[in-house]
PDB file of N, CA and C in Angstrom:
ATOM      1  N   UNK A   1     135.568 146.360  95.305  1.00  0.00           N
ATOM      2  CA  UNK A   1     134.373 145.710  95.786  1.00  0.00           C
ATOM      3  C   UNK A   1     133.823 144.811  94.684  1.00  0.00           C
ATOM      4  N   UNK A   2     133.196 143.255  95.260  1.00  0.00           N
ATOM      5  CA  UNK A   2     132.490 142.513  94.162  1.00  0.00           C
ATOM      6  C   UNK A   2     131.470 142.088  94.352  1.00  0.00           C
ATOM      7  N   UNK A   3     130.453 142.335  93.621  1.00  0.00           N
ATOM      8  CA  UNK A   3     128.585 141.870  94.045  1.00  0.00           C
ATOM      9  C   UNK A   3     128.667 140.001  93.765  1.00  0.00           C
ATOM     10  N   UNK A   4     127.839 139.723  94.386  1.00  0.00           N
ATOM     11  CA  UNK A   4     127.868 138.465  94.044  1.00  0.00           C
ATOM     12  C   UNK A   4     126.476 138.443  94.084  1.00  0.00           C
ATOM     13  N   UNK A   5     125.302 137.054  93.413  1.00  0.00           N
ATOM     14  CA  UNK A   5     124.016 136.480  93.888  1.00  0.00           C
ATOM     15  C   UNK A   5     123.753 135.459  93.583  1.00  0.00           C
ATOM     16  N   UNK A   6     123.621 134.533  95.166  1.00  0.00           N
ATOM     17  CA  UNK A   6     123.309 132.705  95.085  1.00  0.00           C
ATOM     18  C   UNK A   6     122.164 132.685  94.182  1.00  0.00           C
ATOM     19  N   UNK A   7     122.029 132.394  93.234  1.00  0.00           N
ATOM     20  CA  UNK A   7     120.913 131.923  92.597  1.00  0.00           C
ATOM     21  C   UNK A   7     120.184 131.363  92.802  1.00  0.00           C
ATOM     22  N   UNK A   8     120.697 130.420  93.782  1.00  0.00           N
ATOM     23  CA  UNK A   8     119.530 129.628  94.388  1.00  0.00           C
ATOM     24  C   UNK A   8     118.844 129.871  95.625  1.00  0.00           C
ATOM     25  N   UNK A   9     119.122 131.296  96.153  1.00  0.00           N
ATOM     26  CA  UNK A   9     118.465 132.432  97.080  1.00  0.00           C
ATOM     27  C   UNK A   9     117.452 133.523  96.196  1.00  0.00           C
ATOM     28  N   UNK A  10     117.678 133.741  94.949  1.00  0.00           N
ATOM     29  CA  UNK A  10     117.327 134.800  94.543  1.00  0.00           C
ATOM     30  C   UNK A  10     116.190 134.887  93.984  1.00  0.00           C
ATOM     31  N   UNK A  11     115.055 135.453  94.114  1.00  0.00           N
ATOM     32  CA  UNK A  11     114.051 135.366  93.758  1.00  0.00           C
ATOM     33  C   UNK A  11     113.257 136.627  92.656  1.00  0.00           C
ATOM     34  N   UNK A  12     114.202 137.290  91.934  1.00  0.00           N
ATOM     35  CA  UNK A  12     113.798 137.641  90.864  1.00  0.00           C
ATOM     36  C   UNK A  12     112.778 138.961  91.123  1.00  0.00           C
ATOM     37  N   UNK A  13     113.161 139.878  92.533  1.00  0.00           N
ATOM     38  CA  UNK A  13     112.179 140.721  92.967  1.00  0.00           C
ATOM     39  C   UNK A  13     112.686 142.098  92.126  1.00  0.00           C
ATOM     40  N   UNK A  14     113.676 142.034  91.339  1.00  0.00           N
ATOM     41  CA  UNK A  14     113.991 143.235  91.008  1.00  0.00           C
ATOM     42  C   UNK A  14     114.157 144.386  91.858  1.00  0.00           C
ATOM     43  N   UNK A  15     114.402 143.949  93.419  1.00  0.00           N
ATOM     44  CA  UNK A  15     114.588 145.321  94.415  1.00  0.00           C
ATOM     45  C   UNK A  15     116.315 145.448  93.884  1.00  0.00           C
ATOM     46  N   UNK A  16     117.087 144.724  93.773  1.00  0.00           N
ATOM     47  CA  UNK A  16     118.775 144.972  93.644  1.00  0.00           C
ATOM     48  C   UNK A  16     119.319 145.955  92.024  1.00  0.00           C
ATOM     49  N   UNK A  17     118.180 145.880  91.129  1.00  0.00           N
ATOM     50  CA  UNK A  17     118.124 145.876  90.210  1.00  0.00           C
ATOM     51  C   UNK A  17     117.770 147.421  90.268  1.00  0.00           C
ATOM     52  N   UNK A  18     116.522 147.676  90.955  1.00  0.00           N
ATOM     53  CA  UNK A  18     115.995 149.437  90.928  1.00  0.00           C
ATOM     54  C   UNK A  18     117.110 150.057  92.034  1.00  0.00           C
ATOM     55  N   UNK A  19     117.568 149.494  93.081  1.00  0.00           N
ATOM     56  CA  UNK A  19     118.787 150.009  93.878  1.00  0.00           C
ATOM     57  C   UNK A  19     119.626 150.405  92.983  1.00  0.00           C
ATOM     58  N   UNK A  20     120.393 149.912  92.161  1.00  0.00           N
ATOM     59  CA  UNK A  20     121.685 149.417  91.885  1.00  0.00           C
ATOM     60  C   UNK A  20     122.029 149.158  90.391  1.00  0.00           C
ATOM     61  N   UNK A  21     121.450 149.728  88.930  1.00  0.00           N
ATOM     62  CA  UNK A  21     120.812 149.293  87.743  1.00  0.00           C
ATOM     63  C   UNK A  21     122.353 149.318  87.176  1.00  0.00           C
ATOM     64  N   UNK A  22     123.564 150.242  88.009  1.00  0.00           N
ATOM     65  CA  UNK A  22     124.268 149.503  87.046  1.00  0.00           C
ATOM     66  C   UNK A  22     125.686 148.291  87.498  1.00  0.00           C
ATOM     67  N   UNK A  23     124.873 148.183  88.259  1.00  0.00           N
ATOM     68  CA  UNK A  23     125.574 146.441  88.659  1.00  0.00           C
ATOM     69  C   UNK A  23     124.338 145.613  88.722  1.00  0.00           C
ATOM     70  N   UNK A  24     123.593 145.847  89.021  1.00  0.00           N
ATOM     71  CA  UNK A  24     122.629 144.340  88.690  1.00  0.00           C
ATOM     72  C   UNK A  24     121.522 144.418  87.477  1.00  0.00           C
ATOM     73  N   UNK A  25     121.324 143.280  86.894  1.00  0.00           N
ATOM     74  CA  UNK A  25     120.152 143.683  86.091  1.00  0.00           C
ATOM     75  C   UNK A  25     119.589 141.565  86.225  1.00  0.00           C
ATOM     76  N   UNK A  26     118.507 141.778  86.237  1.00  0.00           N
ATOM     77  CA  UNK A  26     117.523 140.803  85.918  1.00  0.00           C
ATOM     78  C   UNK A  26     117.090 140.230  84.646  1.00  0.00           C
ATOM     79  N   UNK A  27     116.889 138.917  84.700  1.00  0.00           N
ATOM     80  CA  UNK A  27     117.231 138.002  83.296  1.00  0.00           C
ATOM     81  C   UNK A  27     116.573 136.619  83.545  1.00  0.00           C
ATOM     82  N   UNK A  28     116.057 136.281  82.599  1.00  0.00           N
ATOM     83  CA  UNK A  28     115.387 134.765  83.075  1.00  0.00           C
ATOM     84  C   UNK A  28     114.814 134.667  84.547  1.00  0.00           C
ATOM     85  N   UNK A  29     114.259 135.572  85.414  1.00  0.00           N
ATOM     86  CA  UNK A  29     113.696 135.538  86.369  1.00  0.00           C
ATOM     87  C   UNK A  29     114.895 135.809  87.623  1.00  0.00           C
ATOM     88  N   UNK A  30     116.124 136.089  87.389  1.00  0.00           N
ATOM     89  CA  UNK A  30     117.340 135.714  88.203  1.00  0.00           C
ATOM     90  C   UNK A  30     118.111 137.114  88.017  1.00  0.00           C
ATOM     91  N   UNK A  31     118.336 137.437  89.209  1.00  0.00           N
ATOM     92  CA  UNK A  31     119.527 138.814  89.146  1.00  0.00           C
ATOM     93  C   UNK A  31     121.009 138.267  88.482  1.00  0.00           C
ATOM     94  N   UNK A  32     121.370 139.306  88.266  1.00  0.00           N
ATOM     95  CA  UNK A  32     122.771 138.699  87.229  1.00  0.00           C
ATOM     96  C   UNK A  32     123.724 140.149  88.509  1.00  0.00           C
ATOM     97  N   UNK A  33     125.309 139.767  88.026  1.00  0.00           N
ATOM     98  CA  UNK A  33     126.067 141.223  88.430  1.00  0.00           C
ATOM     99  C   UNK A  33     125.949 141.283  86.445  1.00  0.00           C
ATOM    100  N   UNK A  34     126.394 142.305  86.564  1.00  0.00           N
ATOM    101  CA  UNK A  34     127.044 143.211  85.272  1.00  0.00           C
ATOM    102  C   UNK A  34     128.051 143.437  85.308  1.00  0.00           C
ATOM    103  N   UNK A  35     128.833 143.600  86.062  1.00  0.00           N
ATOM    104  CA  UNK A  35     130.489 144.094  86.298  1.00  0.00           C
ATOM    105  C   UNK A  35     131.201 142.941  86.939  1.00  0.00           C
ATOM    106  N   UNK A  36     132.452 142.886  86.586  1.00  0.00           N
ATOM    107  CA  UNK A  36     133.729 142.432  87.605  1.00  0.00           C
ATOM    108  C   UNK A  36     133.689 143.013  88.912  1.00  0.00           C
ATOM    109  N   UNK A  37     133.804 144.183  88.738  1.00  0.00           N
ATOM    110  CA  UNK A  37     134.357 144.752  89.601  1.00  0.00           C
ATOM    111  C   UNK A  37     132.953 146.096  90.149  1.00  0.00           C
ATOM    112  N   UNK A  38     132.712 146.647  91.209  1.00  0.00           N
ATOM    113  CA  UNK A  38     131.260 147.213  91.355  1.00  0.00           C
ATOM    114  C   UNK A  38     132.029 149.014  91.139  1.00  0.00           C
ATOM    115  N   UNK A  39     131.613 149.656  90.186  1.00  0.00           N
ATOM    116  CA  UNK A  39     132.359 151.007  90.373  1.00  0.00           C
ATOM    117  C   UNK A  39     132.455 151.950  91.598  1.00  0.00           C
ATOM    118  N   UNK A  40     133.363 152.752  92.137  1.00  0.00           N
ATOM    119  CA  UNK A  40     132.885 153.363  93.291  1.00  0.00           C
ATOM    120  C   UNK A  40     132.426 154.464  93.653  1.00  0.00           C
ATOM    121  N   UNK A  41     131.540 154.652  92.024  1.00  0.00           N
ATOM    122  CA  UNK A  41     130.306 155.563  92.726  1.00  0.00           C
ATOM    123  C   UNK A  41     129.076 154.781  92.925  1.00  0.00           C
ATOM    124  N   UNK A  42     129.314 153.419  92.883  1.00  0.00           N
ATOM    125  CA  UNK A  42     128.387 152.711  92.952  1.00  0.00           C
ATOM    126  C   UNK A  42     127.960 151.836  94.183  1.00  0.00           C
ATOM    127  N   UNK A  43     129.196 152.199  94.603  1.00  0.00           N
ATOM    128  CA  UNK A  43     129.263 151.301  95.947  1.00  0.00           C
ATOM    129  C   UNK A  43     128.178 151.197  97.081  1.00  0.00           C
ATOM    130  N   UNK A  44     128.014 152.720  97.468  1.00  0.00           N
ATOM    131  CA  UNK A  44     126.626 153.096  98.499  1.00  0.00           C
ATOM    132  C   UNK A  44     125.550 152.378  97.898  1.00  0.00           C
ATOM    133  N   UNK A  45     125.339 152.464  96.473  1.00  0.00           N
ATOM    134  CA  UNK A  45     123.452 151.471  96.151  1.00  0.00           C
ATOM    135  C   UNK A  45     123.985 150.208  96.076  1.00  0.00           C
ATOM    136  N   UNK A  46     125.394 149.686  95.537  1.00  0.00           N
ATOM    137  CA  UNK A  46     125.330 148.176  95.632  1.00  0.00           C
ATOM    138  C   UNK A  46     125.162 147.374  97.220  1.00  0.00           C
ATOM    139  N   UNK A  47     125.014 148.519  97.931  1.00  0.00           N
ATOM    140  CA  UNK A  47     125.460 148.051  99.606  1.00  0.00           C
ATOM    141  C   UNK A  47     123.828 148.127  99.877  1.00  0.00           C
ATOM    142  N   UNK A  48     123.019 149.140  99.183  1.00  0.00           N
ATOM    143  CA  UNK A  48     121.776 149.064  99.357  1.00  0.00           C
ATOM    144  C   UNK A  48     120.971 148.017  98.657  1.00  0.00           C
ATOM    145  N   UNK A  49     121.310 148.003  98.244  1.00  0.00           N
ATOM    146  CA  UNK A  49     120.178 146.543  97.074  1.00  0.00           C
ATOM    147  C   UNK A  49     120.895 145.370  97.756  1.00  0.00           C
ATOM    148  N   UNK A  50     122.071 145.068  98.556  1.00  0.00           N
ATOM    149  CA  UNK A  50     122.101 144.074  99.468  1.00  0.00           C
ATOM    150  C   UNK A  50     120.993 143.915 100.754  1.00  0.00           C
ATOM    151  N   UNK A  51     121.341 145.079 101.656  1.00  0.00           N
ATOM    152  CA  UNK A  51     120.544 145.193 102.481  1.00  0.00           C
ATOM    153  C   UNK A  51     119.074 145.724 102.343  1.00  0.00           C
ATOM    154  N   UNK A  52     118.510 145.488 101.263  1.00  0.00           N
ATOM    155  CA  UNK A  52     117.264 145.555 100.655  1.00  0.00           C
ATOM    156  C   UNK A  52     116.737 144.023  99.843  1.00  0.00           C
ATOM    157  N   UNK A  53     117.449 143.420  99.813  1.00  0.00           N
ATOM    158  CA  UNK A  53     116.837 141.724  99.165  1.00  0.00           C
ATOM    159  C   UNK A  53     116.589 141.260 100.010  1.00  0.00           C
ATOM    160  N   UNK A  54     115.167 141.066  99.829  1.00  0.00           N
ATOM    161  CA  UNK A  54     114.169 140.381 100.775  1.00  0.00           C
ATOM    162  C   UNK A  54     114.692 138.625 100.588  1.00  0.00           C
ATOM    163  N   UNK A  55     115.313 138.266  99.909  1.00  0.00           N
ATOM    164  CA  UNK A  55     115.962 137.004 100.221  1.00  0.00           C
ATOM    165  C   UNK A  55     117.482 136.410 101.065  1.00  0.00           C
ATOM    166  N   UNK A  56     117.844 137.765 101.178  1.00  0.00           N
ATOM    167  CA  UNK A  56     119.905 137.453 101.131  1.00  0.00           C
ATOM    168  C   UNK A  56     120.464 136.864 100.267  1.00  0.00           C
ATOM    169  N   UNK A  57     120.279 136.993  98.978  1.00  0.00           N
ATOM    170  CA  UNK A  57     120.572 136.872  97.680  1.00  0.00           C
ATOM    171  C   UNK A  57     122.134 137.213  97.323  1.00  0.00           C
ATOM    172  N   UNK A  58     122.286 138.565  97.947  1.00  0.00           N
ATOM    173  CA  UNK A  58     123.517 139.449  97.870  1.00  0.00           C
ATOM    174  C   UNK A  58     124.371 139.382  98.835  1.00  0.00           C
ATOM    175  N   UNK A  59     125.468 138.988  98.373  1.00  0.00           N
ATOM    176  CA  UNK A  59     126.621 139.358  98.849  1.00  0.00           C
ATOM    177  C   UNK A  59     127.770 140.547  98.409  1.00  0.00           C
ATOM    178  N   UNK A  60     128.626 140.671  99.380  1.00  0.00           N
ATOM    179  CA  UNK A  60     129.609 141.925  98.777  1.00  0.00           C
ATOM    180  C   UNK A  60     130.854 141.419  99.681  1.00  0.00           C
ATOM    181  N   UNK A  61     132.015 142.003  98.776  1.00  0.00           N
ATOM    182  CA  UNK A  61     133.196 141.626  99.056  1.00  0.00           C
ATOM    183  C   UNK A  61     133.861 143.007  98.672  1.00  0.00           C
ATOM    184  N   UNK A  62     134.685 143.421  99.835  1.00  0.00           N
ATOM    185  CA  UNK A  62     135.005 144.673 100.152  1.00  0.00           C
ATOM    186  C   UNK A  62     136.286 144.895  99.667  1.00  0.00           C
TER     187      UNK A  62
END
């Protein structure tokens, strides 16, 4: 699985970030991934901090 976030969707709410702290973290106002690759005990919150960004910021690739 791979997180992705349009930057130019993302609005810096830190919801993907408290989901998900160790694939996303926040920086200059902008979610970042942290990983290549999303680990798979991580998978269930990276799927949540998608369907929790109040922008559609997040994507995932399965």
């Amino acid at each position: 699985m791979k997180a992705r976030v349009d930057e130019n969707l993302c609005a810096g709410t830190r919801a993907c970030e408290q989901a998900c702290p160790a694939v996303f973290e926040v920086e200059d106002g902008l979610a970042r991934v942290k990983v290549d690759t999303v680990p798979e005990d991580s998978h269930e919150a990276c799927r949540e901090a998608m369907e929790n960004c109040p922008t559609g910021a997040i994507s995932i690739d399965e």
